[in-house]
PDB file of N, CA and C in Angstrom:
ATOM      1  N   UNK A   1       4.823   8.196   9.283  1.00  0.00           N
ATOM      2  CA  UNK A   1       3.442   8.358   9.673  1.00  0.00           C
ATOM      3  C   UNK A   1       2.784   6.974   9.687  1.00  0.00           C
ATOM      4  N   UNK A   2       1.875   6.776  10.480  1.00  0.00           N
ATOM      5  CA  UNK A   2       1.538   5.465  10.644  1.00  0.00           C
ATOM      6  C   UNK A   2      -0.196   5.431   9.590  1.00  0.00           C
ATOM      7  N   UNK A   3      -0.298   4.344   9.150  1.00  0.00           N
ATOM      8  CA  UNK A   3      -1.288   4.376   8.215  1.00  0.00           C
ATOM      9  C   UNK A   3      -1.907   3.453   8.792  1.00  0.00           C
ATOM     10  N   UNK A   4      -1.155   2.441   9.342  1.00  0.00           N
ATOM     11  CA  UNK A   4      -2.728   1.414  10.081  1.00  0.00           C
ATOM     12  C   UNK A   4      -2.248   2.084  11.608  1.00  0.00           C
ATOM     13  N   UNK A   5      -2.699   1.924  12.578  1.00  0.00           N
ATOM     14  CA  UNK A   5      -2.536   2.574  13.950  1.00  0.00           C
ATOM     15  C   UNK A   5      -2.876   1.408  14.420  1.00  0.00           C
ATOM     16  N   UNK A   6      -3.676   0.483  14.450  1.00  0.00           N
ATOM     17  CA  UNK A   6      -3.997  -0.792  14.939  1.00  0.00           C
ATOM     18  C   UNK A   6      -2.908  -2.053  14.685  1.00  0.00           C
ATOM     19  N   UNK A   7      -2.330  -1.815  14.049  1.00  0.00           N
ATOM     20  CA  UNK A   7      -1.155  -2.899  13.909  1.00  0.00           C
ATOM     21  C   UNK A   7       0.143  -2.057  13.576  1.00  0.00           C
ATOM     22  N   UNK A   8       0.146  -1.093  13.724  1.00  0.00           N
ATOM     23  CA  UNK A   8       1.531  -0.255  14.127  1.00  0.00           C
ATOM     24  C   UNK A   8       2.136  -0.102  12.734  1.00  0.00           C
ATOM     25  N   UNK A   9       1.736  -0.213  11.448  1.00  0.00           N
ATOM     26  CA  UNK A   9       2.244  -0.247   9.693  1.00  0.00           C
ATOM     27  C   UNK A   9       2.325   1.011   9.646  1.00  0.00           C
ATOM     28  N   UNK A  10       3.581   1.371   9.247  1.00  0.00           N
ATOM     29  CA  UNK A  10       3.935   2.600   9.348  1.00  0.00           C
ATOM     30  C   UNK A  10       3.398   3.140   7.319  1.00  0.00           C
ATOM     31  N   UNK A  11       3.525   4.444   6.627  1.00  0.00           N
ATOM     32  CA  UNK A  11       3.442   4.720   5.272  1.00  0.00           C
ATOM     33  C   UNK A  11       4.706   3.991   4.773  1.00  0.00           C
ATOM     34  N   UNK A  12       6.222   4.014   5.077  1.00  0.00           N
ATOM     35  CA  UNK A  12       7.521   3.418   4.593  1.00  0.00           C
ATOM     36  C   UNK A  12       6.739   2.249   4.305  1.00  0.00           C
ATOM     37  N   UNK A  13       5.981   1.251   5.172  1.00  0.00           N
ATOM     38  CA  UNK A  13       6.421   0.039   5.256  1.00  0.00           C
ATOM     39  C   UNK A  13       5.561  -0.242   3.974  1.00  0.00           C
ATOM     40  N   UNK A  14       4.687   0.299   3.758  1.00  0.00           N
ATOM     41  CA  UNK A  14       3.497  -0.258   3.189  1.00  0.00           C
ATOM     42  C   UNK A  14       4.098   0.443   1.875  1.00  0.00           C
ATOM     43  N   UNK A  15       4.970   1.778   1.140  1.00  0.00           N
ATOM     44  CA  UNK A  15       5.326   2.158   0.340  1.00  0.00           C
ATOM     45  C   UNK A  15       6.343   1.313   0.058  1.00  0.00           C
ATOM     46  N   UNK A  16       7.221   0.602   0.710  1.00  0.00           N
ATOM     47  CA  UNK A  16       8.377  -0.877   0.710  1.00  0.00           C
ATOM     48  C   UNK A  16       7.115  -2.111   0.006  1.00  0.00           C
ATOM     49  N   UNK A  17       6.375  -2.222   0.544  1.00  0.00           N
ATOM     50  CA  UNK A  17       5.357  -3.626   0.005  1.00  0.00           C
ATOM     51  C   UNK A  17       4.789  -3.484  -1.378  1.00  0.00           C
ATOM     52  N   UNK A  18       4.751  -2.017  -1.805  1.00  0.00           N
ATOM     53  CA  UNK A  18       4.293  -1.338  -3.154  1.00  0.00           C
ATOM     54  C   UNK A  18       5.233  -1.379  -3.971  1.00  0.00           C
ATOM     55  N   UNK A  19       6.616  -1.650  -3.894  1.00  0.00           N
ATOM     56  CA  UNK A  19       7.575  -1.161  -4.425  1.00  0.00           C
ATOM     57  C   UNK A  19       8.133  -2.312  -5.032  1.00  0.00           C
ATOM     58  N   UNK A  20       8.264  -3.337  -3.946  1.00  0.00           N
ATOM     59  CA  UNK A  20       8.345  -4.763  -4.599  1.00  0.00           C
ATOM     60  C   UNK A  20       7.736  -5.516  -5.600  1.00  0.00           C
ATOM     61  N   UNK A  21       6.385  -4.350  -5.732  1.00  0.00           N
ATOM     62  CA  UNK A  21       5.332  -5.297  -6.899  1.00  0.00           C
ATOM     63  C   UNK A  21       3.812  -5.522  -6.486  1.00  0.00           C
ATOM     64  N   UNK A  22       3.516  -5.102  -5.124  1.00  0.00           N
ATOM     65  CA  UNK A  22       2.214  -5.222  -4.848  1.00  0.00           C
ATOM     66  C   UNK A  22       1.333  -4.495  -5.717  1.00  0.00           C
ATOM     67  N   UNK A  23       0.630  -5.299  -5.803  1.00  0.00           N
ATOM     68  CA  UNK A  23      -0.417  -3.877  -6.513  1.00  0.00           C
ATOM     69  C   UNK A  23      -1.959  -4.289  -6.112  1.00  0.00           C
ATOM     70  N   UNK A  24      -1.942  -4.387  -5.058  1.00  0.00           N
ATOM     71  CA  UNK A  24      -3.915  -4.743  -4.096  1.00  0.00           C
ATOM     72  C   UNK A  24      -3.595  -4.348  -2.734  1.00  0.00           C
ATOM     73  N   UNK A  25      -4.525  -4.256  -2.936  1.00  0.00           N
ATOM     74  CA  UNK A  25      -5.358  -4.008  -1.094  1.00  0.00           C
ATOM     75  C   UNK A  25      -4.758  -5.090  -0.302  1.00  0.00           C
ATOM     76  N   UNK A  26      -5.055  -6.007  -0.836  1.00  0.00           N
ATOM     77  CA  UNK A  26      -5.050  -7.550  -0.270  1.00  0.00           C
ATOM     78  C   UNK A  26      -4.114  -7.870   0.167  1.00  0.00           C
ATOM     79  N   UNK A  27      -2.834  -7.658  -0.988  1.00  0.00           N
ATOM     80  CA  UNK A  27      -1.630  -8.006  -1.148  1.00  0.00           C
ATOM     81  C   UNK A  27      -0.679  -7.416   0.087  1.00  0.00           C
ATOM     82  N   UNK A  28      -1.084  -5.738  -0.144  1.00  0.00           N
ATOM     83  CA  UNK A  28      -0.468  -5.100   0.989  1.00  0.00           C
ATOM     84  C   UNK A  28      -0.679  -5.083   2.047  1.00  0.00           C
ATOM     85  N   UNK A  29      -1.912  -5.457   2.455  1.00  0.00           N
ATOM     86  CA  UNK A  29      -3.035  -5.794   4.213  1.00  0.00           C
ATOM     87  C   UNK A  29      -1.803  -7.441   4.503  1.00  0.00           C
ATOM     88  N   UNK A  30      -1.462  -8.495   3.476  1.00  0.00           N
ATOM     89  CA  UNK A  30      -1.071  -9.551   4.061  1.00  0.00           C
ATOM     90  C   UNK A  30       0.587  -9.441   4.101  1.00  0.00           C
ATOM     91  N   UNK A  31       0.759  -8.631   3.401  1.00  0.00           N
ATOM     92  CA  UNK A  31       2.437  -8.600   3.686  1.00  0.00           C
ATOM     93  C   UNK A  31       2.612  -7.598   4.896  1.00  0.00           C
ATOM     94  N   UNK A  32       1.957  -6.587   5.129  1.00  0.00           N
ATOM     95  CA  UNK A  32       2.551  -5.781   6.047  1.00  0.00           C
ATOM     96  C   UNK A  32       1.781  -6.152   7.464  1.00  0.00           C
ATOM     97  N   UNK A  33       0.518  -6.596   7.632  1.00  0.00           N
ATOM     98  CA  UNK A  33      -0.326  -6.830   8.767  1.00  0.00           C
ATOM     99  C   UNK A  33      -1.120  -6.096   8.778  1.00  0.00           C
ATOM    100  N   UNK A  34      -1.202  -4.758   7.885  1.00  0.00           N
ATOM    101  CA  UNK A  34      -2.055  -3.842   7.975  1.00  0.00           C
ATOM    102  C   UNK A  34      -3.796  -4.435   7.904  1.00  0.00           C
ATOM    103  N   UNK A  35      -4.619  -3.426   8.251  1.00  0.00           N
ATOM    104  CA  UNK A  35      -6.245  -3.893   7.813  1.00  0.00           C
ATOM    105  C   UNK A  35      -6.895  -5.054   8.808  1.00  0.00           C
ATOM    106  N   UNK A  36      -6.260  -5.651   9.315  1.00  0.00           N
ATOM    107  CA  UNK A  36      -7.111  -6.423   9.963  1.00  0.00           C
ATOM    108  C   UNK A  36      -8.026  -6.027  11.089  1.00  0.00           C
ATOM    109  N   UNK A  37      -8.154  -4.973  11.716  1.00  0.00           N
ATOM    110  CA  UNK A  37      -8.413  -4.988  12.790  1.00  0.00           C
ATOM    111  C   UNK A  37     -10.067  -3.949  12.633  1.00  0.00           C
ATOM    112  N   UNK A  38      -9.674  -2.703  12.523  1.00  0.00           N
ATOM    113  CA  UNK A  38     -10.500  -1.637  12.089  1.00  0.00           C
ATOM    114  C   UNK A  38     -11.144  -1.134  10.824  1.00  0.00           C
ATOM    115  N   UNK A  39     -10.049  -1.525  10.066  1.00  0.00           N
ATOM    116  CA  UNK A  39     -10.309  -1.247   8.321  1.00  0.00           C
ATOM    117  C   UNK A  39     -10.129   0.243   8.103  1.00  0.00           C
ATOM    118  N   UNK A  40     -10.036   1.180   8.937  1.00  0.00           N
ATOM    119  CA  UNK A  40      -9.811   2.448   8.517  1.00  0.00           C
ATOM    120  C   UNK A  40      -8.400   2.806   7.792  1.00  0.00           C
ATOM    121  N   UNK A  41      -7.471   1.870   7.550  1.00  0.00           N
ATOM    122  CA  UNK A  41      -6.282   2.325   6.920  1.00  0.00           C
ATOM    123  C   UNK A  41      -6.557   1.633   5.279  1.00  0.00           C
ATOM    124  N   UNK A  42      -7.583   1.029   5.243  1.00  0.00           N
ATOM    125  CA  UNK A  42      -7.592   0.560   3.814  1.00  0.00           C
ATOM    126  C   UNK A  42      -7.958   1.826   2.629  1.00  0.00           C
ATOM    127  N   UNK A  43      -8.427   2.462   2.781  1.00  0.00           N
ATOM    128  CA  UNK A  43      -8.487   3.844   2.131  1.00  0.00           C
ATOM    129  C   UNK A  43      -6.948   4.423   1.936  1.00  0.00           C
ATOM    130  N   UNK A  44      -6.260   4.801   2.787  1.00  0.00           N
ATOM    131  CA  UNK A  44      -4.878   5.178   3.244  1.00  0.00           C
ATOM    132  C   UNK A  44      -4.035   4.300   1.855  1.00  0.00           C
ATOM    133  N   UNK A  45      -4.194   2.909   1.804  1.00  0.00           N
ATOM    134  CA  UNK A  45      -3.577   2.010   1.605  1.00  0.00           C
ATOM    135  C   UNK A  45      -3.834   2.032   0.147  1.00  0.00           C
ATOM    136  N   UNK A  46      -5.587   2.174   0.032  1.00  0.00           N
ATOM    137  CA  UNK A  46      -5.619   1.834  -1.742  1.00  0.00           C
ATOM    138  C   UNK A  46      -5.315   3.342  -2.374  1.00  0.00           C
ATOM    139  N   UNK A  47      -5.086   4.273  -1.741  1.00  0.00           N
ATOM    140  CA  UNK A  47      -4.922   5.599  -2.787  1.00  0.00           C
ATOM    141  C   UNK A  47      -3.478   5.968  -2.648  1.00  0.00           C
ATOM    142  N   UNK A  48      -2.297   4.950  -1.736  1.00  0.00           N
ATOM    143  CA  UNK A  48      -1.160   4.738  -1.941  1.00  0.00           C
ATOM    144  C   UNK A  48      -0.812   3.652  -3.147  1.00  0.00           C
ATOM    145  N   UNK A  49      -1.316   2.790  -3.047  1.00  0.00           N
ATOM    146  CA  UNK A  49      -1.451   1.810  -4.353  1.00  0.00           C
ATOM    147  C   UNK A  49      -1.587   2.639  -5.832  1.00  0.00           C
ATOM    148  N   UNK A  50      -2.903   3.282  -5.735  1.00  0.00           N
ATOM    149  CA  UNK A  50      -3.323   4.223  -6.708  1.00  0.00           C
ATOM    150  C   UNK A  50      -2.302   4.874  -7.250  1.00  0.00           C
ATOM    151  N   UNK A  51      -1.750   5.643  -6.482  1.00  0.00           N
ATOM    152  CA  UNK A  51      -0.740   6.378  -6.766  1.00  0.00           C
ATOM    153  C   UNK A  51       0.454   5.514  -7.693  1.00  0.00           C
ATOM    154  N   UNK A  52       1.270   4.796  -6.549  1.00  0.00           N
ATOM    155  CA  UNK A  52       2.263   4.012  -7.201  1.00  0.00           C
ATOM    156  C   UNK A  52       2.091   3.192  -8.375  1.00  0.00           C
ATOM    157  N   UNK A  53       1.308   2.113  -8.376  1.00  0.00           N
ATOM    158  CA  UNK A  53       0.795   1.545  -9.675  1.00  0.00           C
ATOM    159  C   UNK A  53       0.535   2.675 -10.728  1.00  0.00           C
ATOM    160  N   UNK A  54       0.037   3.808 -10.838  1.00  0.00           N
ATOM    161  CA  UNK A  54      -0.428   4.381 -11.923  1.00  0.00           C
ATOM    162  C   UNK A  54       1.035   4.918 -12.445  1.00  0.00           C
ATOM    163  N   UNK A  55       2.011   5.366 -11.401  1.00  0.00           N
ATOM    164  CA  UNK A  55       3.161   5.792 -11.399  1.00  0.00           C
ATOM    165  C   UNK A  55       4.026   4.698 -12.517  1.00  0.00           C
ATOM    166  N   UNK A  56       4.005   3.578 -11.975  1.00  0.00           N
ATOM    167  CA  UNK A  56       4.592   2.072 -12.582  1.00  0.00           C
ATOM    168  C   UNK A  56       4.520   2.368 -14.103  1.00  0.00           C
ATOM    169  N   UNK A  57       2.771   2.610 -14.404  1.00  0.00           N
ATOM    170  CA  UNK A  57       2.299   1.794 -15.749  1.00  0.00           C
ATOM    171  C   UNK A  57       2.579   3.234 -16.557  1.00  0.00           C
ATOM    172  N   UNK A  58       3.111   4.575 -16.465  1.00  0.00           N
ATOM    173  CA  UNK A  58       2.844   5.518 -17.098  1.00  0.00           C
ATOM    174  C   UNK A  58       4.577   5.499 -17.496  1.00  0.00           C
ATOM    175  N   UNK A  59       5.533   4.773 -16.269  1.00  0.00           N
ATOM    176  CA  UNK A  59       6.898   4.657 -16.607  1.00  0.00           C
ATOM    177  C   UNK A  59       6.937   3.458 -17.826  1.00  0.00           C
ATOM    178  N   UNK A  60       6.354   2.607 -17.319  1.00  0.00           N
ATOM    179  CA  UNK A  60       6.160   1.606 -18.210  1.00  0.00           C
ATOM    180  C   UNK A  60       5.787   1.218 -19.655  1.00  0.00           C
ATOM    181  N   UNK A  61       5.042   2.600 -20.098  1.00  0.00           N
ATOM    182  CA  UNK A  61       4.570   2.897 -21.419  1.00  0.00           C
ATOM    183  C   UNK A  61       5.500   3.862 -22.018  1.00  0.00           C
ATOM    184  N   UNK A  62       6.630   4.657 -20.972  1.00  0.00           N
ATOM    185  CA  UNK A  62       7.170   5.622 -21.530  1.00  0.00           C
ATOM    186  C   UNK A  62       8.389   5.159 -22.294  1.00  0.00           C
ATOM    187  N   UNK A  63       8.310   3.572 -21.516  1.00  0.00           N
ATOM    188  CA  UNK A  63       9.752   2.639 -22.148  1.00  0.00           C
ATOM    189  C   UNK A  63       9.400   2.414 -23.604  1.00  0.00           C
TER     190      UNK A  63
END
């Protein structure tokens, strides 16, 4: 599914940029290309972040 439509960033790509360690808006708008254009995928983007990061730090405490 595509999450930016303006620069063609598919959900994989941007769940690949999360996975490596991103954990911003910022981070993921400059690694993938996403956000520049419209801004409507930044929502998309930070409640994928949301997700994963919270995912990270709850594995992370369970260590």
């Amino acid at each position: 599914m595509y999450v930016c439509v303006c620069k063609a960033v598919t959900d994989k790509q941007v769940a690949q940029a999360i996975n490596q360690g991103l954990c911003s808006r910022r981070q993921v708008m400059e690694c993938t290309g996403a956000g520049g254009v419209c801004g409507k995928c930044s929502s998309s983007i930070k409640a994928m972040l949301d997700e994963k990061c919270q995912n990270r730090a709850m594995r992370a405490q369970a260590a």
